[in-house]
Protein backbone atom coordinates (compact mmCIF):
# COMPACT_ATOMS: atom_id res chain seq x y z
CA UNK A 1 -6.29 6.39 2.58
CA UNK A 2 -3.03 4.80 1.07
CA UNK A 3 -0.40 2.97 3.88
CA UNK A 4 1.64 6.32 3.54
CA UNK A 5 -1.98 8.30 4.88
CA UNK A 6 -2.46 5.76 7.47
CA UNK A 7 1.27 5.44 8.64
CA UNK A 8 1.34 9.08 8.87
CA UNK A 9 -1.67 9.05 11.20
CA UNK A 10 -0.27 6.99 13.62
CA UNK A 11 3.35 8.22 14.12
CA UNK A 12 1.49 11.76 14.68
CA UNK A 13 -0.49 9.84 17.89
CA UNK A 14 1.64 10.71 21.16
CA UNK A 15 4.85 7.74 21.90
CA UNK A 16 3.68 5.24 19.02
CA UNK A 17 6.45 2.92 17.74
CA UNK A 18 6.15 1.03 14.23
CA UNK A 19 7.98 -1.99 13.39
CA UNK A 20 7.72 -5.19 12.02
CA UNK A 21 8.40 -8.16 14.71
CA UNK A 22 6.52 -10.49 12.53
CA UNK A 23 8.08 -10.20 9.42
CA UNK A 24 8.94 -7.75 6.63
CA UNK A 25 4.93 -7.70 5.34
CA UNK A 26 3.10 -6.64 8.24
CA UNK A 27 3.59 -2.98 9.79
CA UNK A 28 2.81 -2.93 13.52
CA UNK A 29 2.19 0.41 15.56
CA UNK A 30 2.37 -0.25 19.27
CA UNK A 31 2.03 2.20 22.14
CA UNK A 32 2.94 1.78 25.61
CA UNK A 33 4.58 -1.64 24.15
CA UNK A 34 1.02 -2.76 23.01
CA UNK A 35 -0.32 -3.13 19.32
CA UNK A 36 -2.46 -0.86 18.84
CA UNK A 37 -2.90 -1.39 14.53
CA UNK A 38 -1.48 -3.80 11.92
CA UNK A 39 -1.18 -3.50 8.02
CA UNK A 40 -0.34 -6.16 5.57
CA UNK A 41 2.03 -4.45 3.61
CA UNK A 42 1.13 -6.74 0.23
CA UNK A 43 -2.61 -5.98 0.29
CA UNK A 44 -4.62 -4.31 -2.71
CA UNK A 45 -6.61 -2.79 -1.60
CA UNK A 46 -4.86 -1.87 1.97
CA UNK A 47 -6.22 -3.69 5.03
CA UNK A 48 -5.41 -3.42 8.80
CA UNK A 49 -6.54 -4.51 11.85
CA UNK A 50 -7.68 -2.48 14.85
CA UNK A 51 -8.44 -3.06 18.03
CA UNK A 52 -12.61 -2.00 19.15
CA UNK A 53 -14.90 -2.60 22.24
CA UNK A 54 -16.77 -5.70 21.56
CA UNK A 55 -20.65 -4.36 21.15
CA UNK A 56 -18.72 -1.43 18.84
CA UNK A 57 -16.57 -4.18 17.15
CA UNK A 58 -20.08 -5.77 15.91
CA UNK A 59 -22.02 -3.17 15.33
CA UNK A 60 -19.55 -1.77 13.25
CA UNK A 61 -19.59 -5.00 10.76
CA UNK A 62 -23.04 -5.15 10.61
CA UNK A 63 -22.85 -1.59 9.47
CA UNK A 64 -20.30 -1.77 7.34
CA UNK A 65 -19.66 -4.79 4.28
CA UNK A 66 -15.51 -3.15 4.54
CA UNK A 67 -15.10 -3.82 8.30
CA UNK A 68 -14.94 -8.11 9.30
CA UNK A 69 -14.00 -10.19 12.02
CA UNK A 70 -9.94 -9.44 12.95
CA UNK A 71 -8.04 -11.59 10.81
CA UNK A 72 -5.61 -13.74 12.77
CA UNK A 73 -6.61 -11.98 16.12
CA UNK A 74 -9.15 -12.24 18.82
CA UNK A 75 -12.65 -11.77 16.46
CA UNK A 76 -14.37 -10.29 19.66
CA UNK A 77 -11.80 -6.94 20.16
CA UNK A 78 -10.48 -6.89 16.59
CA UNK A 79 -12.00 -5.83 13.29
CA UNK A 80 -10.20 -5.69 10.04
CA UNK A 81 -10.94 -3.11 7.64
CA UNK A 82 -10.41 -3.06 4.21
CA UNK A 83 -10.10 0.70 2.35
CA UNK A 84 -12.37 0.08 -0.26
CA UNK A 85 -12.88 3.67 -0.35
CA UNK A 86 -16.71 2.81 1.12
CA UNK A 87 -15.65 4.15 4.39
CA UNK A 88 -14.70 8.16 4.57
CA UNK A 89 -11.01 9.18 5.68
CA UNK A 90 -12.40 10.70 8.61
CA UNK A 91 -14.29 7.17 9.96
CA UNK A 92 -11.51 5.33 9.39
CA UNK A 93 -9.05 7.97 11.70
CA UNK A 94 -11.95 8.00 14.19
CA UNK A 95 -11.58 4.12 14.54
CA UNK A 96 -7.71 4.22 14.84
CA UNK A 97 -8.01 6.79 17.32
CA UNK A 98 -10.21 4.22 19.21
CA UNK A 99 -7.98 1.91 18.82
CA UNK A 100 -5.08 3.71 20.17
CA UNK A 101 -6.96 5.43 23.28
CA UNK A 102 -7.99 1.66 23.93
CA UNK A 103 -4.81 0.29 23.85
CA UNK A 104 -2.95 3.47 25.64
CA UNK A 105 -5.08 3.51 28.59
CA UNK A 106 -4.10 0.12 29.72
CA UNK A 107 -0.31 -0.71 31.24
CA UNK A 108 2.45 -2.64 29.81
C-alpha cells in the first residue's frame, strides 16, 4: 500500500473528508468531523495512525513488530502502523475500516 492506495481507500468510505489542519505533511481523513486516520506525508516507508479498541490496540502490537503505540496520540486507542510490507493489503484495510466504523458511530 502506497499513500495513493491508502488515500483511495478512505475517500471510497461513505462522507469522509481529507485535509490537512495541521500542516502541509500530515493528511487527515475525518468523518462525521472526527479523525478517523492520519499519514505523515514525508515518511519512507508510509506510516499512519488509526484509531482501535484498547484490548485490540494491544493485541495487535504484540502481534505485529509494524503496528506501535500511536505516535503523538492517546497510546491506549491509537496504533501507528508502518507499511513495511509485513502486514497484507487486506489487514491493513480491515484496520482502517475499524477505525472508521469506530469513529463514525459516535456524534460530533
Amino acid at each position: 500500500m502506497n499513500i495513493e492506495d491508502l488515500r483511495e481507500y478512505c475517500l471510497q468510505l461513505p462522507f469522509v473528508e481529507e485535509g490537512f489542519p495541521f500542516g502541509p505533511d500530515t493528511l487527515v481523513f475525518k468523518v462525521n468531523g472526527k479523525i478517523f486516520l492520519l499519514a505523515g506525508l514525508n515518511n519512507d516507508p508510509l506510516q499512519f495512525n488509526v484509531k482501535c479498541n484498547p484490548e485490540k490496540a494491544e493485541e495487535l502490537r504484540e502481534q505485529y513488530n509494524s503496528v506501535l503505540p500511536g505516535y503523538h496520540m492517546n497510546k491506549k486507542h491509537w496504533n501507528t502502523v508502518v507499511v513495511d510490507g509485513s502486514v497484507p493489503n487486506r489487514l491493513l484495510k480491515e484496520w482502517i475500516t475499524d477505525s472508521y466504523n469506530l469513529v463514525a458511530k459516535t456524534r460530533k
